[in-house]
PDB file of N, CA and C in Angstrom:
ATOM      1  N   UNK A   1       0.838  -1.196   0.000  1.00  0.00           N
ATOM      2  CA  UNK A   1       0.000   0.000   0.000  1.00  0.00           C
ATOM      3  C   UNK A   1       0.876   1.249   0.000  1.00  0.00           C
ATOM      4  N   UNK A   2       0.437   2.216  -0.841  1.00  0.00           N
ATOM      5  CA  UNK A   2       1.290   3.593  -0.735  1.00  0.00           C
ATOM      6  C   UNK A   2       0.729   4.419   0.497  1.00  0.00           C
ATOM      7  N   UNK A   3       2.448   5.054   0.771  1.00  0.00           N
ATOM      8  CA  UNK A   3       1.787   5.584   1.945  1.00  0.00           C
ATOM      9  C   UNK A   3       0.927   7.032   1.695  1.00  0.00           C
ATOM     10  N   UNK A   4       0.884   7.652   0.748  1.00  0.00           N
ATOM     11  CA  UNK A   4      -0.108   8.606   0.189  1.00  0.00           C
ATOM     12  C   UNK A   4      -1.018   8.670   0.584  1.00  0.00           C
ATOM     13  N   UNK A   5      -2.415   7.505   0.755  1.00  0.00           N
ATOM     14  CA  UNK A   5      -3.798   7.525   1.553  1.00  0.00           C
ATOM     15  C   UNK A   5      -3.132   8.209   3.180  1.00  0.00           C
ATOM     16  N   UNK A   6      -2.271   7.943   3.610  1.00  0.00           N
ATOM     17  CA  UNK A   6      -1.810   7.813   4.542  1.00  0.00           C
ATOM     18  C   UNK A   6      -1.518   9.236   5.329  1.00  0.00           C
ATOM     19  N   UNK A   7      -0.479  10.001   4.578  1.00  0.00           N
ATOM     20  CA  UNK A   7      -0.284  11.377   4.429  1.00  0.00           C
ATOM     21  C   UNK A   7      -1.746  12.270   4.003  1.00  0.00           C
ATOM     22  N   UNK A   8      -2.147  11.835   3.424  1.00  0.00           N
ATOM     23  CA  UNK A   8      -3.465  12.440   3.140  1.00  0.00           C
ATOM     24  C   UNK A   8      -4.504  12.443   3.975  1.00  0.00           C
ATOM     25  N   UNK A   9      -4.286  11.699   4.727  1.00  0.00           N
ATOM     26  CA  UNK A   9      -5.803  11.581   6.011  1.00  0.00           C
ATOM     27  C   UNK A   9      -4.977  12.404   7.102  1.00  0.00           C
ATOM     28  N   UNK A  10      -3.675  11.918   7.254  1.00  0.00           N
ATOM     29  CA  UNK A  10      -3.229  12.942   8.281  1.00  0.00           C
ATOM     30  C   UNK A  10      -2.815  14.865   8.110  1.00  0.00           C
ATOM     31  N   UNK A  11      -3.064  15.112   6.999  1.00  0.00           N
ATOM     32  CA  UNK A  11      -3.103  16.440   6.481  1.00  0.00           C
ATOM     33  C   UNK A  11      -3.756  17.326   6.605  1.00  0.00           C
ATOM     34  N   UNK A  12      -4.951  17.045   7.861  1.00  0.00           N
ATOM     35  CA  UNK A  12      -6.249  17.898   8.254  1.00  0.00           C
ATOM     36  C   UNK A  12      -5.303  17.598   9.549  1.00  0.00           C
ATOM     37  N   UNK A  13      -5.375  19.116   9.930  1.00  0.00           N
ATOM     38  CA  UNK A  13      -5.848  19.300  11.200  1.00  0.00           C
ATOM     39  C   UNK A  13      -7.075  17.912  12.615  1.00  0.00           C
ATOM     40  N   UNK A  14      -8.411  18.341  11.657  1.00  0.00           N
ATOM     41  CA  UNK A  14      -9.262  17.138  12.883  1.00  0.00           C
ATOM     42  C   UNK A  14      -8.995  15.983  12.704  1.00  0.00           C
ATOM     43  N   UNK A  15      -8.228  15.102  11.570  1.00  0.00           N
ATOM     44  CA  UNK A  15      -8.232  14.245  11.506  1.00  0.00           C
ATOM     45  C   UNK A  15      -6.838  13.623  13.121  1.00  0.00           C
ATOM     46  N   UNK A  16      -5.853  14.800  12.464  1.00  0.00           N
ATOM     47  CA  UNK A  16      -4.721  14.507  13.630  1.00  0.00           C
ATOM     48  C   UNK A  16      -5.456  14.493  14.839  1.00  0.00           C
ATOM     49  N   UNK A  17      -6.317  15.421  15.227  1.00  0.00           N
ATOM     50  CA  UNK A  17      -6.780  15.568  16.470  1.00  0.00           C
ATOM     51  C   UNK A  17      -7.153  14.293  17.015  1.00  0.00           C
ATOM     52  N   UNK A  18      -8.225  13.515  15.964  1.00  0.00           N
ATOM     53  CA  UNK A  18      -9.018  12.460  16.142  1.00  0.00           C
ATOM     54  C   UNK A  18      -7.914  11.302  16.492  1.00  0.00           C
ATOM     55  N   UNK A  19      -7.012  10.991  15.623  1.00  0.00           N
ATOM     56  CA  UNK A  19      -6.085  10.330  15.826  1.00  0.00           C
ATOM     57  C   UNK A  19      -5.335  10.109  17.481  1.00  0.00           C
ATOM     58  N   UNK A  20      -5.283  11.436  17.451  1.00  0.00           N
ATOM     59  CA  UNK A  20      -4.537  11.752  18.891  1.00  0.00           C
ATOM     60  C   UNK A  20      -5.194  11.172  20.104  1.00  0.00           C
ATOM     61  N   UNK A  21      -6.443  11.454  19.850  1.00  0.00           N
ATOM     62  CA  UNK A  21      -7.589  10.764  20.773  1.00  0.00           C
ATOM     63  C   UNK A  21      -7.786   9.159  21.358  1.00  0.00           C
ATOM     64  N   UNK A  22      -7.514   8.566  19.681  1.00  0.00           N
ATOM     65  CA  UNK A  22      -7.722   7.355  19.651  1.00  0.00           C
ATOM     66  C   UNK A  22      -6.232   6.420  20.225  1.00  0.00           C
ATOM     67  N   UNK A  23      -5.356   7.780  20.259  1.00  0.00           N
ATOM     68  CA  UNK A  23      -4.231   7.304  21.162  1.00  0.00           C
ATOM     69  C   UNK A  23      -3.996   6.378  22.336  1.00  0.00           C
ATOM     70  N   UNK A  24      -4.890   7.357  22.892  1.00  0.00           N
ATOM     71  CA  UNK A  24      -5.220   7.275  24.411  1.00  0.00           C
ATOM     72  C   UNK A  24      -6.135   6.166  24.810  1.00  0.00           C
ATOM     73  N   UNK A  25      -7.053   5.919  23.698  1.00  0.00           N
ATOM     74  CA  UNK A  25      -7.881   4.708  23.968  1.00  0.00           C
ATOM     75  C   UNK A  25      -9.016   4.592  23.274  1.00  0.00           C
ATOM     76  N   UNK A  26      -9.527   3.239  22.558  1.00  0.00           N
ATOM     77  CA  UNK A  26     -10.805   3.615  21.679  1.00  0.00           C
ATOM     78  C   UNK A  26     -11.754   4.279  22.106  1.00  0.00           C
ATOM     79  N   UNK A  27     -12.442   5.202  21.136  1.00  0.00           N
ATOM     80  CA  UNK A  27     -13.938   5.601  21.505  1.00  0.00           C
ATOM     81  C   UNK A  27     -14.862   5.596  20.576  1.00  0.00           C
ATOM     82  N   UNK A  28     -15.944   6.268  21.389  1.00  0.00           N
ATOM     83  CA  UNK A  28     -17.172   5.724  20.726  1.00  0.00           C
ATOM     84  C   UNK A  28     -17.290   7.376  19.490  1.00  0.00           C
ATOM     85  N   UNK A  29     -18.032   7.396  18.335  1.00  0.00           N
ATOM     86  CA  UNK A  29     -18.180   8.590  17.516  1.00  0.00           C
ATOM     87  C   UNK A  29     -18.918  10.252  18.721  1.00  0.00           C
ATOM     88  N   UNK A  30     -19.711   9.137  19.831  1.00  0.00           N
ATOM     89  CA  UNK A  30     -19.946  10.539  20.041  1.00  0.00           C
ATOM     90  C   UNK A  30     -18.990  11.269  21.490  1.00  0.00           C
ATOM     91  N   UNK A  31     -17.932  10.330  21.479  1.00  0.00           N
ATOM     92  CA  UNK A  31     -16.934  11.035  22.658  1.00  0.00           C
ATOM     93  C   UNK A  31     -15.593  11.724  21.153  1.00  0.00           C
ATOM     94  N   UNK A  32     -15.508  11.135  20.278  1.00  0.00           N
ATOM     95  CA  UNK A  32     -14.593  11.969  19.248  1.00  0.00           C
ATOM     96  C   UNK A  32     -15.877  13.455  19.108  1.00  0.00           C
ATOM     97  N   UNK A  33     -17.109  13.567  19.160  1.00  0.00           N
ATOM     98  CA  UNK A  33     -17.748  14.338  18.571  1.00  0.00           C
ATOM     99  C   UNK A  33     -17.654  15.668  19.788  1.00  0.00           C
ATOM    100  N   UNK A  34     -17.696  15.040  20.767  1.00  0.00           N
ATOM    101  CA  UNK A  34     -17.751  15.987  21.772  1.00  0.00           C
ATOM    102  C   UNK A  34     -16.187  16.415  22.053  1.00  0.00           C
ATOM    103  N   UNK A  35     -15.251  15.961  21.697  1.00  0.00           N
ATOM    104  CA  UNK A  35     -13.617  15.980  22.296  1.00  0.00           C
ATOM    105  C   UNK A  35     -13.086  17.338  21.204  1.00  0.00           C
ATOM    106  N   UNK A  36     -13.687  17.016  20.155  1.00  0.00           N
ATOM    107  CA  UNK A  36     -13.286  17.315  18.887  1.00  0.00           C
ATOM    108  C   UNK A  36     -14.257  18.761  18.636  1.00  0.00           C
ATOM    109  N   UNK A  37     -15.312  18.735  18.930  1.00  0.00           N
ATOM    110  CA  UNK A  37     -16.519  20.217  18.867  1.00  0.00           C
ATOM    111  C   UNK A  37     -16.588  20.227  17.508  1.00  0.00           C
ATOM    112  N   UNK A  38     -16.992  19.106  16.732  1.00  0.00           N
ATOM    113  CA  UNK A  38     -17.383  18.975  15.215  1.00  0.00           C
ATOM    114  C   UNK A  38     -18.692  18.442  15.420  1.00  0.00           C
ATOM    115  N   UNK A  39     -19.516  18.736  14.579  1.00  0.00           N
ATOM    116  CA  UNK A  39     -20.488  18.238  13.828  1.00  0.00           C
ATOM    117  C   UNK A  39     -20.620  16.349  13.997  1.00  0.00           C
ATOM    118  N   UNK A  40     -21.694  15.761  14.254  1.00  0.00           N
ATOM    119  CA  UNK A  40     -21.681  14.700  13.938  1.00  0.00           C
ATOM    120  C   UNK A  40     -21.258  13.830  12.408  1.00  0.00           C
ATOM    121  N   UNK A  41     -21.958  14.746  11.964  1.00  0.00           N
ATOM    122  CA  UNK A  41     -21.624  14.281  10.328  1.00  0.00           C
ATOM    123  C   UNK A  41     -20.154  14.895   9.874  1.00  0.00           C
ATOM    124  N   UNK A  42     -20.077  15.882   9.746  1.00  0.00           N
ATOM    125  CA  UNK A  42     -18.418  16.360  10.135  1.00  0.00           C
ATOM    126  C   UNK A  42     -17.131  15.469  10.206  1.00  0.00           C
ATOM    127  N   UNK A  43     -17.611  14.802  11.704  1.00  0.00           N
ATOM    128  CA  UNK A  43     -16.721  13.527  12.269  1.00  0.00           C
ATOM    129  C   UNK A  43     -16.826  12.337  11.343  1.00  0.00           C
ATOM    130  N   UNK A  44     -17.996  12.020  10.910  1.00  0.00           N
ATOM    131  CA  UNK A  44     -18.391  10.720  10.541  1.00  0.00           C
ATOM    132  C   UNK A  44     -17.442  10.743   9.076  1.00  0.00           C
ATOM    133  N   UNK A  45     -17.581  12.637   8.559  1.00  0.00           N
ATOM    134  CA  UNK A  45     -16.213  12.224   7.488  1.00  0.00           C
ATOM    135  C   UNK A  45     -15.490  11.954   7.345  1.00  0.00           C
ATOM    136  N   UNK A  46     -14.801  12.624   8.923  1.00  0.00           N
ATOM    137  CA  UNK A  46     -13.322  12.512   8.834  1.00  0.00           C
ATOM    138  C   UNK A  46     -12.969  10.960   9.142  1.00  0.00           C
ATOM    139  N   UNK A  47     -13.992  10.491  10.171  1.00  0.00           N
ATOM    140  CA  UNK A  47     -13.792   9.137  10.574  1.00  0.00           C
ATOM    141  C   UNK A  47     -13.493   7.799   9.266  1.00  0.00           C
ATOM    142  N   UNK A  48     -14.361   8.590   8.441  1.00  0.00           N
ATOM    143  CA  UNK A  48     -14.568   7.511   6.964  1.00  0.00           C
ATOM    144  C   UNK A  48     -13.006   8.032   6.069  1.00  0.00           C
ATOM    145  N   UNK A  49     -12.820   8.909   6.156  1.00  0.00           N
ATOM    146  CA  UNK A  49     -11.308   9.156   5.140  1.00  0.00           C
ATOM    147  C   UNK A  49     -10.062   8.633   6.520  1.00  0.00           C
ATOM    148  N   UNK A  50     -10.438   8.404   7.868  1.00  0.00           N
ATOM    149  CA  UNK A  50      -9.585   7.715   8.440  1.00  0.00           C
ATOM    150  C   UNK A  50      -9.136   6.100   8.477  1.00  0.00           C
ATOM    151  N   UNK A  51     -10.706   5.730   7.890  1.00  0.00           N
ATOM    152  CA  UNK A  51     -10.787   4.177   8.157  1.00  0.00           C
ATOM    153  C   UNK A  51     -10.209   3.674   6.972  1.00  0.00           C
ATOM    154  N   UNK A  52     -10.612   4.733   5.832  1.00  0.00           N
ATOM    155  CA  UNK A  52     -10.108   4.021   4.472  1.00  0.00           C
ATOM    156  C   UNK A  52      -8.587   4.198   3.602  1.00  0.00           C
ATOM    157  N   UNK A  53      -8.128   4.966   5.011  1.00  0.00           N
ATOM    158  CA  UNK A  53      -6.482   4.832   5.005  1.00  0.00           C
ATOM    159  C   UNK A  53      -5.865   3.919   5.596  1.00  0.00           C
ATOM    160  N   UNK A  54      -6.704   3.019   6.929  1.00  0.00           N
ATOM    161  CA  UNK A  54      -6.593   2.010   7.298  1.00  0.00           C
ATOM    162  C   UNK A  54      -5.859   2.310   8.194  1.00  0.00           C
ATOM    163  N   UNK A  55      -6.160   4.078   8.773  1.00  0.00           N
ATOM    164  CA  UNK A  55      -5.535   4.160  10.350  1.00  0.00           C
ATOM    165  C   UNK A  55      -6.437   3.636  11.601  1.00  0.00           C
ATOM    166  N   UNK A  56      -7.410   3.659  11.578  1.00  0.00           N
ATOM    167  CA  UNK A  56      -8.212   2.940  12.507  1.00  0.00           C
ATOM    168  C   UNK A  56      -9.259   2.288  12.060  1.00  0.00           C
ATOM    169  N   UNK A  57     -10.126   1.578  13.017  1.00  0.00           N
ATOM    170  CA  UNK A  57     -10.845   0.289  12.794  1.00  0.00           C
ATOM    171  C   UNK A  57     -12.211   0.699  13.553  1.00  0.00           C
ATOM    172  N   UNK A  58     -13.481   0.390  13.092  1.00  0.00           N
ATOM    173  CA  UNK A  58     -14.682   0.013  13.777  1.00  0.00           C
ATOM    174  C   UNK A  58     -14.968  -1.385  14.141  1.00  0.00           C
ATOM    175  N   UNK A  59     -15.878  -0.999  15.246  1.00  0.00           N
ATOM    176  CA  UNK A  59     -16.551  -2.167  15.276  1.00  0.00           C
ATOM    177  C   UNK A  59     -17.777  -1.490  16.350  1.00  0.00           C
ATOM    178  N   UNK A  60     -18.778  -2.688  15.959  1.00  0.00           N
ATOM    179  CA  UNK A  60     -19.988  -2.480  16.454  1.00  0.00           C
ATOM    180  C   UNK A  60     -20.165  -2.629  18.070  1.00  0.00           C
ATOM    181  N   UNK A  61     -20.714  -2.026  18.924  1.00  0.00           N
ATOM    182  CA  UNK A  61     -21.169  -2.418  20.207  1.00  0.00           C
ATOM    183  C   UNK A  61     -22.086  -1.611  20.474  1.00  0.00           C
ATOM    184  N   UNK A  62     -23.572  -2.727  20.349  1.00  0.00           N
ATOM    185  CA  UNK A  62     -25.087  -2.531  20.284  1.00  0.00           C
ATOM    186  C   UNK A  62     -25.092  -1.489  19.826  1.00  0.00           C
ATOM    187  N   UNK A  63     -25.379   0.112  19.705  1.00  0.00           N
ATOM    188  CA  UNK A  63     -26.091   1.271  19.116  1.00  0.00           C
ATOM    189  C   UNK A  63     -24.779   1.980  18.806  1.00  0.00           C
ATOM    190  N   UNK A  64     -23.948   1.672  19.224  1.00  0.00           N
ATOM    191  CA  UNK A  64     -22.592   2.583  19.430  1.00  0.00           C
ATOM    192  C   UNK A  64     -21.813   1.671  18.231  1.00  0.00           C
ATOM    193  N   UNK A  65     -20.744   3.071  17.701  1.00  0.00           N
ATOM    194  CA  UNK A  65     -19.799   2.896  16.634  1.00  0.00           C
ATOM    195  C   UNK A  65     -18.194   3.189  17.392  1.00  0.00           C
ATOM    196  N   UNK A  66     -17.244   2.035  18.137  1.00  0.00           N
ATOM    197  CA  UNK A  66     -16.372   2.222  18.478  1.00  0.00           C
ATOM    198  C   UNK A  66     -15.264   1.868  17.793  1.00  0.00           C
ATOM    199  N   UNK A  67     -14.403   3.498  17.589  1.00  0.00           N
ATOM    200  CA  UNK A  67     -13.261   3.087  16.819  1.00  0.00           C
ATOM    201  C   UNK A  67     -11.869   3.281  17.396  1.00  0.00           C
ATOM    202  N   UNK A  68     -11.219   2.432  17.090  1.00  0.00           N
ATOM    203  CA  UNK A  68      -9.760   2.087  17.292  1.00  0.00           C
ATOM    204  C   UNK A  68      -8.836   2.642  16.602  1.00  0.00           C
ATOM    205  N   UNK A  69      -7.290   2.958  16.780  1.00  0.00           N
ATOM    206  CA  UNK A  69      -6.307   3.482  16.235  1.00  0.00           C
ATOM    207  C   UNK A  69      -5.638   1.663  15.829  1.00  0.00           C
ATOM    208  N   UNK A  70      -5.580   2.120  14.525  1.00  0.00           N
ATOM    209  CA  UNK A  70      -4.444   0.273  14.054  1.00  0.00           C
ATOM    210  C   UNK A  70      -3.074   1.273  13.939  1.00  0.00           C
ATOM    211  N   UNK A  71      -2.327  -0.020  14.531  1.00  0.00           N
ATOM    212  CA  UNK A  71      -0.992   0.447  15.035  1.00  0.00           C
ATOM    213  C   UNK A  71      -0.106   0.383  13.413  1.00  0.00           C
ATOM    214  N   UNK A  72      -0.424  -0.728  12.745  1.00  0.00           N
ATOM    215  CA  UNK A  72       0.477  -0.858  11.619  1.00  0.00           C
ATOM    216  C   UNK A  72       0.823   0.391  10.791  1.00  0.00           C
ATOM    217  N   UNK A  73      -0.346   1.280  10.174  1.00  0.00           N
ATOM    218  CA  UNK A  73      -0.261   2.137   9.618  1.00  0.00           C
ATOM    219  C   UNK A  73       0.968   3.148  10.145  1.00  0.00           C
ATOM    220  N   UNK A  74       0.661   3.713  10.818  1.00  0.00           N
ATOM    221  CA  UNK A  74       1.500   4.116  12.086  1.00  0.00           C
ATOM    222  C   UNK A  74       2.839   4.185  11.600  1.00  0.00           C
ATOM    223  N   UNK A  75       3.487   2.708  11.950  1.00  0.00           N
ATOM    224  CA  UNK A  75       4.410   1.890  12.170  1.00  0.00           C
ATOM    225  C   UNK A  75       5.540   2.194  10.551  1.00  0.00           C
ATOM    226  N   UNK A  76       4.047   2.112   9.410  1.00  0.00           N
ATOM    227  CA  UNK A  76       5.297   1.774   8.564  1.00  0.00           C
ATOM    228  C   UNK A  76       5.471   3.599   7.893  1.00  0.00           C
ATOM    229  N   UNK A  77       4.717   4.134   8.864  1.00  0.00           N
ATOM    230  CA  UNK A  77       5.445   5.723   7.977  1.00  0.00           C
ATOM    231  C   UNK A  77       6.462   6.281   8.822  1.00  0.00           C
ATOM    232  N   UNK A  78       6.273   5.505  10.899  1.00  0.00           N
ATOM    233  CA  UNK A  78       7.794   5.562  11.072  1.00  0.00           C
ATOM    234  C   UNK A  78       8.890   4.914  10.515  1.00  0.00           C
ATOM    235  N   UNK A  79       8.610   4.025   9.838  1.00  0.00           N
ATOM    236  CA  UNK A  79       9.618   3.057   8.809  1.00  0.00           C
ATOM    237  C   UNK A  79      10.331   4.418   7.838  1.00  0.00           C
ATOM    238  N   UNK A  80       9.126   4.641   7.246  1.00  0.00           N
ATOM    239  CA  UNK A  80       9.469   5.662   6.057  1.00  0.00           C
ATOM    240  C   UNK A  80      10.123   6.871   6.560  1.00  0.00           C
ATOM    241  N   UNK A  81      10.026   7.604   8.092  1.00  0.00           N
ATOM    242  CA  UNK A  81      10.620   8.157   8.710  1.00  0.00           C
ATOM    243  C   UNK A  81      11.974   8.595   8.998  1.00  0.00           C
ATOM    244  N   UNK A  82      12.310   7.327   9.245  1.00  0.00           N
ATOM    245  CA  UNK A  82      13.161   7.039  10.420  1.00  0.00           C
ATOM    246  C   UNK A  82      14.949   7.369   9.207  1.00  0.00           C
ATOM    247  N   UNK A  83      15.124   7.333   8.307  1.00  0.00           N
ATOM    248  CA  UNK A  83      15.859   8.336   7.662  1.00  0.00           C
ATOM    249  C   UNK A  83      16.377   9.272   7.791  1.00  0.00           C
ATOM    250  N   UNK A  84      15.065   9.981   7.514  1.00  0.00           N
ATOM    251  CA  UNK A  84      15.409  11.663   7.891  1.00  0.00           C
ATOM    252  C   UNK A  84      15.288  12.125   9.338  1.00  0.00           C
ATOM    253  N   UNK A  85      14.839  11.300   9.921  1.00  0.00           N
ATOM    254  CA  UNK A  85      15.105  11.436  11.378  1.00  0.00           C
ATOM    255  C   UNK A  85      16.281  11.397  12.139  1.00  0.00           C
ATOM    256  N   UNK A  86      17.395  10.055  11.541  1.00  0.00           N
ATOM    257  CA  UNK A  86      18.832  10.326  11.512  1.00  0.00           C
ATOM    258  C   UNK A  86      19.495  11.384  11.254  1.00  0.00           C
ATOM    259  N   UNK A  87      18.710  11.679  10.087  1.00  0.00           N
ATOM    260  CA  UNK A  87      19.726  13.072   9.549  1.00  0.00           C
ATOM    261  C   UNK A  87      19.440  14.476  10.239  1.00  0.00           C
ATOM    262  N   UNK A  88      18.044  14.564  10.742  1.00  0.00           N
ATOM    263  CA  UNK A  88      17.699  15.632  12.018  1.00  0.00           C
ATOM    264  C   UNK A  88      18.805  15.118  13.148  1.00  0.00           C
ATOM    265  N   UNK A  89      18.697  13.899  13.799  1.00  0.00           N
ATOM    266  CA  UNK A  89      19.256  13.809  14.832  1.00  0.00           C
ATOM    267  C   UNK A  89      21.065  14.196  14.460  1.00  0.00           C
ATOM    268  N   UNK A  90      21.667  13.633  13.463  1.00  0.00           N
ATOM    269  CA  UNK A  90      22.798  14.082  13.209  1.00  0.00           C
ATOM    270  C   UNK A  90      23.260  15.360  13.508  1.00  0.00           C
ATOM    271  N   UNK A  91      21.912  16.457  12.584  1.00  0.00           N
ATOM    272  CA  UNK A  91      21.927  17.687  12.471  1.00  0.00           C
ATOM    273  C   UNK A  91      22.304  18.081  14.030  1.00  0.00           C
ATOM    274  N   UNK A  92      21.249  17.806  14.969  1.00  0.00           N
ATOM    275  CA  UNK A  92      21.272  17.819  16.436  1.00  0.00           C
ATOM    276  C   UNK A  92      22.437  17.814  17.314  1.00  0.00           C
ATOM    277  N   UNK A  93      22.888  16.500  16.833  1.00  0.00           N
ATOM    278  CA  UNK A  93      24.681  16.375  17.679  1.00  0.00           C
ATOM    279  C   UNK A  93      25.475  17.499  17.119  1.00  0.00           C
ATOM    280  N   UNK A  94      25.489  17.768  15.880  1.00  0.00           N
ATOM    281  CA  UNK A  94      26.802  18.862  15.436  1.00  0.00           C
ATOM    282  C   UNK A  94      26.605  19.816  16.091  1.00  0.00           C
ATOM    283  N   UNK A  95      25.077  20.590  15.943  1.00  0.00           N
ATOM    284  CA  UNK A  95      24.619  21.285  16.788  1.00  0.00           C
ATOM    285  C   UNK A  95      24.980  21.962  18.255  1.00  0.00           C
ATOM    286  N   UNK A  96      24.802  20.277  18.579  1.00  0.00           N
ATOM    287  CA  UNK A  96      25.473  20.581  20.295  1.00  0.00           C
ATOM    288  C   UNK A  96      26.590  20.102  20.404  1.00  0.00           C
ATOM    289  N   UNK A  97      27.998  19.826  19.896  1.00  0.00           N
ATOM    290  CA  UNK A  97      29.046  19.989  19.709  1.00  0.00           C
ATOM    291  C   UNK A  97      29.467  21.571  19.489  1.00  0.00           C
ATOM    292  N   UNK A  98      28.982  22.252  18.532  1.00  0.00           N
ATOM    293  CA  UNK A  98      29.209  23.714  18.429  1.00  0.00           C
ATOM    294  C   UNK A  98      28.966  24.316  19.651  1.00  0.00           C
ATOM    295  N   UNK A  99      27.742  24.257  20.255  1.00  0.00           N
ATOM    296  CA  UNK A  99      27.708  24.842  21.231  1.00  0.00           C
ATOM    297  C   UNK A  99      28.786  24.620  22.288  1.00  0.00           C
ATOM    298  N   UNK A 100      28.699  23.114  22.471  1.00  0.00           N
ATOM    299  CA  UNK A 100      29.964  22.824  23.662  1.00  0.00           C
ATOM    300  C   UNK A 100      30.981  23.263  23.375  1.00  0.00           C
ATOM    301  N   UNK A 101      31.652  23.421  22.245  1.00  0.00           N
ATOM    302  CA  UNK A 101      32.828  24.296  21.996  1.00  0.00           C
ATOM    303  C   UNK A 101      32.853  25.852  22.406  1.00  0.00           C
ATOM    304  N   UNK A 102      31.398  26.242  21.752  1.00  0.00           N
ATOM    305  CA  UNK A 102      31.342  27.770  21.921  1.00  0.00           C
ATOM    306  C   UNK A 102      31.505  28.162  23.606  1.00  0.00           C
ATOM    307  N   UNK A 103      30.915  27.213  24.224  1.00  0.00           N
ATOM    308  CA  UNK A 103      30.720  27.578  25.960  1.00  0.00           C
ATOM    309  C   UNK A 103      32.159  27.158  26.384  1.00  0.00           C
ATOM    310  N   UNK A 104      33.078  26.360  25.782  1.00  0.00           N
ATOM    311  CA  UNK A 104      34.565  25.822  26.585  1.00  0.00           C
ATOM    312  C   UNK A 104      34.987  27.201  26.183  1.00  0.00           C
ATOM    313  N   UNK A 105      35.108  27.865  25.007  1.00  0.00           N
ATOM    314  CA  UNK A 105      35.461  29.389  24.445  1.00  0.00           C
ATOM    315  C   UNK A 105      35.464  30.262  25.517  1.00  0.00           C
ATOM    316  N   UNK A 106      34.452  30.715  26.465  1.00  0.00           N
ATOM    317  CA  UNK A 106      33.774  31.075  26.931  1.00  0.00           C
ATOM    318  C   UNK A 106      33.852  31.219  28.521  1.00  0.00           C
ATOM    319  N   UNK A 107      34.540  29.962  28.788  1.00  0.00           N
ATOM    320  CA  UNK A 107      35.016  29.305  30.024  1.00  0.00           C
ATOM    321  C   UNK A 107      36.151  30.076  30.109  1.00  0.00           C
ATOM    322  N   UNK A 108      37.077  30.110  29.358  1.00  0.00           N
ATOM    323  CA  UNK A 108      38.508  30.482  29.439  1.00  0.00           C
ATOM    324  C   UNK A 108      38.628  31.352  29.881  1.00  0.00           C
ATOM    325  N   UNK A 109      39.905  31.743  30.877  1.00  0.00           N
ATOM    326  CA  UNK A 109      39.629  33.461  31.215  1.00  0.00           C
ATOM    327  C   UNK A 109      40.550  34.071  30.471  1.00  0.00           C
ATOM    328  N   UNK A 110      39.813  35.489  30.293  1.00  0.00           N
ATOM    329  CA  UNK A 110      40.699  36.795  29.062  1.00  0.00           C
ATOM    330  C   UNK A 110      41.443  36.953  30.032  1.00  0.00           C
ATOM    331  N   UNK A 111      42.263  37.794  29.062  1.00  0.00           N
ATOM    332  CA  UNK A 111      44.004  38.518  29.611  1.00  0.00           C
ATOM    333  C   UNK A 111      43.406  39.621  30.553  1.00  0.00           C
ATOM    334  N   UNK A 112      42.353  40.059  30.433  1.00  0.00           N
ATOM    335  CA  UNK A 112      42.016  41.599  31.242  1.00  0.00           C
ATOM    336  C   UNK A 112      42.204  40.988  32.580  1.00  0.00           C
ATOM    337  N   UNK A 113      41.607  39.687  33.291  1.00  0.00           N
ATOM    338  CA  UNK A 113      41.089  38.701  34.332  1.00  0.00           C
ATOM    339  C   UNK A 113      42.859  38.770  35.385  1.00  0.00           C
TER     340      UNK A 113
END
């Protein structure tokens, strides 16, 4: 599967929100509806361009629509990630190498001293 559906559901704002939610633990449409201050139908969109990226899952319990965060999705765009995340973190160490140099600089005492 491309991860495109993927990037694309997470590219709204409520959808992240919703996501974020489902973090913490499944719920039912009308605790995303109330968490979230959308529209029932609103949600039910975002919920449907969430499911059919195959970031989370329904299932039925009696009158209620409870949905789940699936971990895989997730998983493989930290896959796709985790790259340029090296190369941030790289960025990071040189970073604070410069600095630690700049502050040993800094440490030293001048001739005025």
């Amino acid at each position: 599967m491309s991860e495109a559906p993927l990037w694309n559901a997470l590219a709204d704002p409520h959808r992240r929100a919703i996501v974020a939610l489902l973090l913490e633990r499944p719920r039912t449409v009308g605790e995303i509806v109330d968490a979230c201050g959308l529209s029932q139908p609103g949600t039910s969109k975002h919920l449907k361009v969430l499911r059919d990226a195959g970031l989370v899952s329904v299932r039925q319990d009696a009158q209620r629509r409870v949905y789940t965060l699936e971990p895989a999705p997730i998983a493989a765009l930290d896959a796709w990630l985790a790259p340029y995340r090296r190369l941030w973190n790289s960025s990071l160490d040189a970073l604070g190498r410069r600095l630690d140099e700049t502050s040993d600089d800094n440490d030293e005492p001048s001739a005025k001293d």
